[in-house]
Protein backbone atom coordinates (compact mmCIF):
# COMPACT_ATOMS: atom_id res chain seq x y z
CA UNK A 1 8.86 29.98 -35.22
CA UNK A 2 8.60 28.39 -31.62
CA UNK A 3 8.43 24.95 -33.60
CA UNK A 4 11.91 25.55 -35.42
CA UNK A 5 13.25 27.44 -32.20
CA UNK A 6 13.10 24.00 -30.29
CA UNK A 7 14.30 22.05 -33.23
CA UNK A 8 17.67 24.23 -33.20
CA UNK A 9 17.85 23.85 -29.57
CA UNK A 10 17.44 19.84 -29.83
CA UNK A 11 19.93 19.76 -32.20
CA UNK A 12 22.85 22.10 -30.79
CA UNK A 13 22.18 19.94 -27.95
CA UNK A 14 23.16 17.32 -29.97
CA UNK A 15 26.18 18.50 -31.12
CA UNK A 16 25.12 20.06 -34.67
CA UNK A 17 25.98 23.51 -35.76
CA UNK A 18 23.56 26.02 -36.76
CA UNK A 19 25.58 26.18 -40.18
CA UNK A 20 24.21 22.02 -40.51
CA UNK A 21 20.83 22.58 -38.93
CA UNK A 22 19.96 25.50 -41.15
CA UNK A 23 21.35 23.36 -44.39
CA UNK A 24 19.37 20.42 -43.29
CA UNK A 25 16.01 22.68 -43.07
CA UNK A 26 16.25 24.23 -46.35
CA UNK A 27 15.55 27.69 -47.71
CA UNK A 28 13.67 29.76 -45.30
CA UNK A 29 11.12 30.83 -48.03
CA UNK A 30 10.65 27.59 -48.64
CA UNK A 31 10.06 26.76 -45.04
CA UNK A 32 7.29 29.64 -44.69
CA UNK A 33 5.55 28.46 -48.11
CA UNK A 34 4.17 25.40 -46.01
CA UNK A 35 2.67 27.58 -43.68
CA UNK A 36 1.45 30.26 -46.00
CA UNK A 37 -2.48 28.95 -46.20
CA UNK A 38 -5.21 28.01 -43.15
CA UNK A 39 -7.55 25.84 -45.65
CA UNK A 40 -7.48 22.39 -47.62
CA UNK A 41 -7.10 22.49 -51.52
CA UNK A 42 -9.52 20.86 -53.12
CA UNK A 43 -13.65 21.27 -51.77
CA UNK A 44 -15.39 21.40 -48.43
CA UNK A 45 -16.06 18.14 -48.58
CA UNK A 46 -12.48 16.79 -48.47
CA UNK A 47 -12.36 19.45 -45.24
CA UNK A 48 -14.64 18.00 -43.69
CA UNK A 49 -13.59 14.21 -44.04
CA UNK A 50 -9.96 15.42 -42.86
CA UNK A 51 -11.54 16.96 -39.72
CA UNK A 52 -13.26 13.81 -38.87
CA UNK A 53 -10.35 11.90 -39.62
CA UNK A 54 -8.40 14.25 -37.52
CA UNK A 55 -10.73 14.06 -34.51
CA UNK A 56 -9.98 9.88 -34.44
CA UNK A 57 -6.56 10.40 -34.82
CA UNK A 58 -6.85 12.84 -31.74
CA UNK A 59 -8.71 10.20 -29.54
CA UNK A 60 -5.96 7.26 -30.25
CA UNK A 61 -3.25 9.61 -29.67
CA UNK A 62 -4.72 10.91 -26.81
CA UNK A 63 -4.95 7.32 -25.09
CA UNK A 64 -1.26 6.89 -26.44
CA UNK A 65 -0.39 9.67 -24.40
CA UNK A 66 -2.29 8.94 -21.49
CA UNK A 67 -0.74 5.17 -21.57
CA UNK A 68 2.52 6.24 -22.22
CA UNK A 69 3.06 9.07 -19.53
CA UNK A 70 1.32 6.28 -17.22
CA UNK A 71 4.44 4.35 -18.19
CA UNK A 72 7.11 7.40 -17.45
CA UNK A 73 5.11 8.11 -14.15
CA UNK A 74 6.10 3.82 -13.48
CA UNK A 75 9.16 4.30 -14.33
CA UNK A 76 9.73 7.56 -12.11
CA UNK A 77 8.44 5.62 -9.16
CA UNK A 78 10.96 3.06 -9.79
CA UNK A 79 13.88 5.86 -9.73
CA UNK A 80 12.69 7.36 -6.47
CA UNK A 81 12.09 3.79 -4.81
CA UNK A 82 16.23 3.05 -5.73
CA UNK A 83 17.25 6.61 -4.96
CA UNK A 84 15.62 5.93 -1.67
CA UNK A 85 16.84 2.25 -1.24
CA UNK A 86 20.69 3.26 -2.00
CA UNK A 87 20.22 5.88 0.85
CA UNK A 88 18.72 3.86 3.18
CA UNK A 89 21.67 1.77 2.85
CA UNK A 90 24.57 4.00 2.33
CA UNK A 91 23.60 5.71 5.48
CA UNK A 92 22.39 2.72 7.54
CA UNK A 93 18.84 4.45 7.96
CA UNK A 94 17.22 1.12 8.93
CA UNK A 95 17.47 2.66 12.75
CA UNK A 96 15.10 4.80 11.90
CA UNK A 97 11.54 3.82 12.95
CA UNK A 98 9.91 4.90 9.64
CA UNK A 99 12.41 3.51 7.17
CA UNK A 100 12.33 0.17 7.42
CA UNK A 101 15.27 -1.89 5.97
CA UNK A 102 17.46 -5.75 5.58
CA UNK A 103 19.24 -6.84 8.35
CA UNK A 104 22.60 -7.09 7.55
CA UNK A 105 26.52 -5.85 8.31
CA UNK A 106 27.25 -2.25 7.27
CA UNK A 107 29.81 -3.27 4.92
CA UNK A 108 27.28 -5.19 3.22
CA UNK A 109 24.95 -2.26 3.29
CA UNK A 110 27.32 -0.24 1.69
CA UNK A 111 28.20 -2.10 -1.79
CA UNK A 112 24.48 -3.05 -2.06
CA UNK A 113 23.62 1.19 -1.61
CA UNK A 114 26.75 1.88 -3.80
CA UNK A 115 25.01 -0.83 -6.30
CA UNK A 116 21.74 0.78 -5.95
CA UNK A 117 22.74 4.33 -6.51
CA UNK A 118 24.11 3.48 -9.87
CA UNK A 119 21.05 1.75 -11.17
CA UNK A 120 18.99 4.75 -10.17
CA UNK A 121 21.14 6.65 -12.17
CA UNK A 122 21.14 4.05 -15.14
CA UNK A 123 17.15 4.28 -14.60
CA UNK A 124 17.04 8.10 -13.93
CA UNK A 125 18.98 8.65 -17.58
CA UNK A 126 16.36 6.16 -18.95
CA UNK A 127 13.34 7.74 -17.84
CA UNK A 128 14.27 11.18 -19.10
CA UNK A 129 15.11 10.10 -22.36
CA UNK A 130 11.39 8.48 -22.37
CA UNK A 131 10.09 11.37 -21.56
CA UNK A 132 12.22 13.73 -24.13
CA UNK A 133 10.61 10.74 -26.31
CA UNK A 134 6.96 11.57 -25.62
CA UNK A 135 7.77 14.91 -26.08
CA UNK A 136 8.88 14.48 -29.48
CA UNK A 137 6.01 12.43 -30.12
CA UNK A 138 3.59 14.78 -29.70
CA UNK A 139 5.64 17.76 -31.65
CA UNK A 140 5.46 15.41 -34.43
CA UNK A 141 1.37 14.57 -34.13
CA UNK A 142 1.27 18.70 -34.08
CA UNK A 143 3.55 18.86 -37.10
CA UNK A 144 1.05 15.66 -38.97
CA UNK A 145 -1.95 18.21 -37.67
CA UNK A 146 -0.83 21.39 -39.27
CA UNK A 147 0.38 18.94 -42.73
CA UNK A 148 -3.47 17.63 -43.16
CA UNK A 149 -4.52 21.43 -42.67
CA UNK A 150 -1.77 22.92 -44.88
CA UNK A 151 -1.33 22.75 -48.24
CA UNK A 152 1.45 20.14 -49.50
CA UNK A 153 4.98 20.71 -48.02
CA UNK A 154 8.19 21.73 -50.16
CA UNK A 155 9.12 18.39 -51.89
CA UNK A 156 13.04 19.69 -51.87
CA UNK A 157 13.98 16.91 -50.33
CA UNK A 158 15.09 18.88 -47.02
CA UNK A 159 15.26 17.49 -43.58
CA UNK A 160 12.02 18.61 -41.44
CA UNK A 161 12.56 18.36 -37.71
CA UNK A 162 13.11 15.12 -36.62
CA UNK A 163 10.73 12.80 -35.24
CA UNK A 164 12.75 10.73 -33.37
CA UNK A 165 16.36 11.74 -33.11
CA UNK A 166 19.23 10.33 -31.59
CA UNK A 167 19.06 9.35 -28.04
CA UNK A 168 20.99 11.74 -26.05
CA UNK A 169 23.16 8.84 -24.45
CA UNK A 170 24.33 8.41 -28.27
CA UNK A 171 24.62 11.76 -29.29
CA UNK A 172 26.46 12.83 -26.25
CA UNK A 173 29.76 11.30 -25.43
CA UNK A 174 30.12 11.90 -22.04
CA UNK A 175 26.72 11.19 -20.97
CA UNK A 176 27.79 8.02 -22.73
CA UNK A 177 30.41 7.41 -20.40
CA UNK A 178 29.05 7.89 -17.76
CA UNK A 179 26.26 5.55 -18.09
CA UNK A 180 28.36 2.52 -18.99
CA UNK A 181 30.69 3.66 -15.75
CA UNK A 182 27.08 3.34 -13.60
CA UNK A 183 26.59 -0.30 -15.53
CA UNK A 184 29.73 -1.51 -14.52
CA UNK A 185 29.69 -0.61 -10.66
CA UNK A 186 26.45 -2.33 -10.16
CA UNK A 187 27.60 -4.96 -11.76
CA UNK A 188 30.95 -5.34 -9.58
CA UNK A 189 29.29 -3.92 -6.82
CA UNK A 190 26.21 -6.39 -6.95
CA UNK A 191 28.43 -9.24 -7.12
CA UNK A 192 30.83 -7.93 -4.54
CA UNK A 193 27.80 -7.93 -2.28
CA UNK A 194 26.77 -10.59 -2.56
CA UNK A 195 30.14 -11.77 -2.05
CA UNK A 196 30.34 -10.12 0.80
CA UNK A 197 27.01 -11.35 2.43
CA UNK A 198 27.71 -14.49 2.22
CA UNK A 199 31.04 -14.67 3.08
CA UNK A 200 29.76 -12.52 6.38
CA UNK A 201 26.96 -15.53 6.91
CA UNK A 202 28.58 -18.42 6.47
CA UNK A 203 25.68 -19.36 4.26
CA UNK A 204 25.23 -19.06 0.21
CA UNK A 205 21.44 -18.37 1.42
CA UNK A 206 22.20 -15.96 3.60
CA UNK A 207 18.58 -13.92 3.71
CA UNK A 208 17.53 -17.24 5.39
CA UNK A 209 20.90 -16.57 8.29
CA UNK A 210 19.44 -12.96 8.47
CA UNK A 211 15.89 -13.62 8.93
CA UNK A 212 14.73 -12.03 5.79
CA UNK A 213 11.37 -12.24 4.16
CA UNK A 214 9.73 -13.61 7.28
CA UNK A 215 12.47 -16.78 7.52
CA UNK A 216 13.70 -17.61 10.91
CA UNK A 217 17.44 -16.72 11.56
């Protein structure tokens, strides 16, 4: 029941009705006949080579995980690192003795911060859709589990829940929007940095002007 619960909610998040989600499922008896035995068909034997079989296929998908939430834990690091960098900049904290940042004009500052806030959001929207990914991932190992354990499913031809659906910056139009309106200020605002830095330096290479990286001004 919890299984199916968080399949509707994926889905009306989506955009699907519970009229389509409930047609896509099948018949509810037929739903609870996959679930209606705790034991293999066939002898012990065939038990016991599916429990072995299931306790390698729990090791690799346990390094999976591991490697993959490794990965969204990166990626995380990365959002907080340009959350942190567009602030710094928007808000000239390089003054402060702890947040050390580029020399440059404030104007500068400001469409590189205005740059950087929309990437974190471009990489903010992109971690939690690898995480909703994972997720799903490991709903549908527990659903492969339960199949090995459980007799056959209903060969109707019915949708089960999906292993990996839509994205949510597909199925959701606005979310859409807003993503390729974060693409395209970095973009303008990258370039009107840098733009802007060099007009202000009087040099194409102007983190050598500034003294960045350890260069003489």
């Amino acid at each position: 029941m919890e299984e199916y619960r968080q399949h509707f909610a994926f889905k009306l998040a989506e955009g699907h009705t519970e009229e389509e989600i409930a047609a896509k499922l099948g018949e509810p008896e037929a739903i609870a006949a996959q679930y209606d035995a705790v034991v293999l068909k066939g002898k012990g034997g065939h038990r016991a080579a599916a429990l072995v079989g299931l306790g390698i296929a729990d090791f690799g998908f346990g390094l999976l995980c591991l490697l993959l939430y490794s990965i969204g834990l990166t990626l995380g690091c990365f959002v907080l690192s340009f959350g942190l960098l567009s602030l710094g900049l928007i808000f000239d904290l390089g003054r402060l003795e702890y947040f050390t940042m580029p020399e440059m004009p404030y104007h500068c500052a400001l469409v590189f911060g205005l740059a950087f806030a929309a990437l974190t959001w471009l990489a903010g929207v992109g971690t939690a859709a690898f995480f909703r990914l994972i997720s799903r991932l490991i709903r549908s190992f527990r659903r492969f589990h339960r199949g090995v354990l459980l007799p056959s499913p209903d060969k109707s031809g019915k949708d089960s829940p999906a292993v990996c659906p839509d994205s949510p910056v597909k199925s959701r139009p606005r979310l859409r929007r807003a993503c390729i309106i974060a693409a395209v200020i970095f973009a303008l605002c990258l370039a009107a940095g840098f733009i802007l830095c060099v007009a202000s330096s009087g040099h194409v290479e102007f983190w050598h002007a500034w003294g960045w990286f350890g260069y003489g001004a």
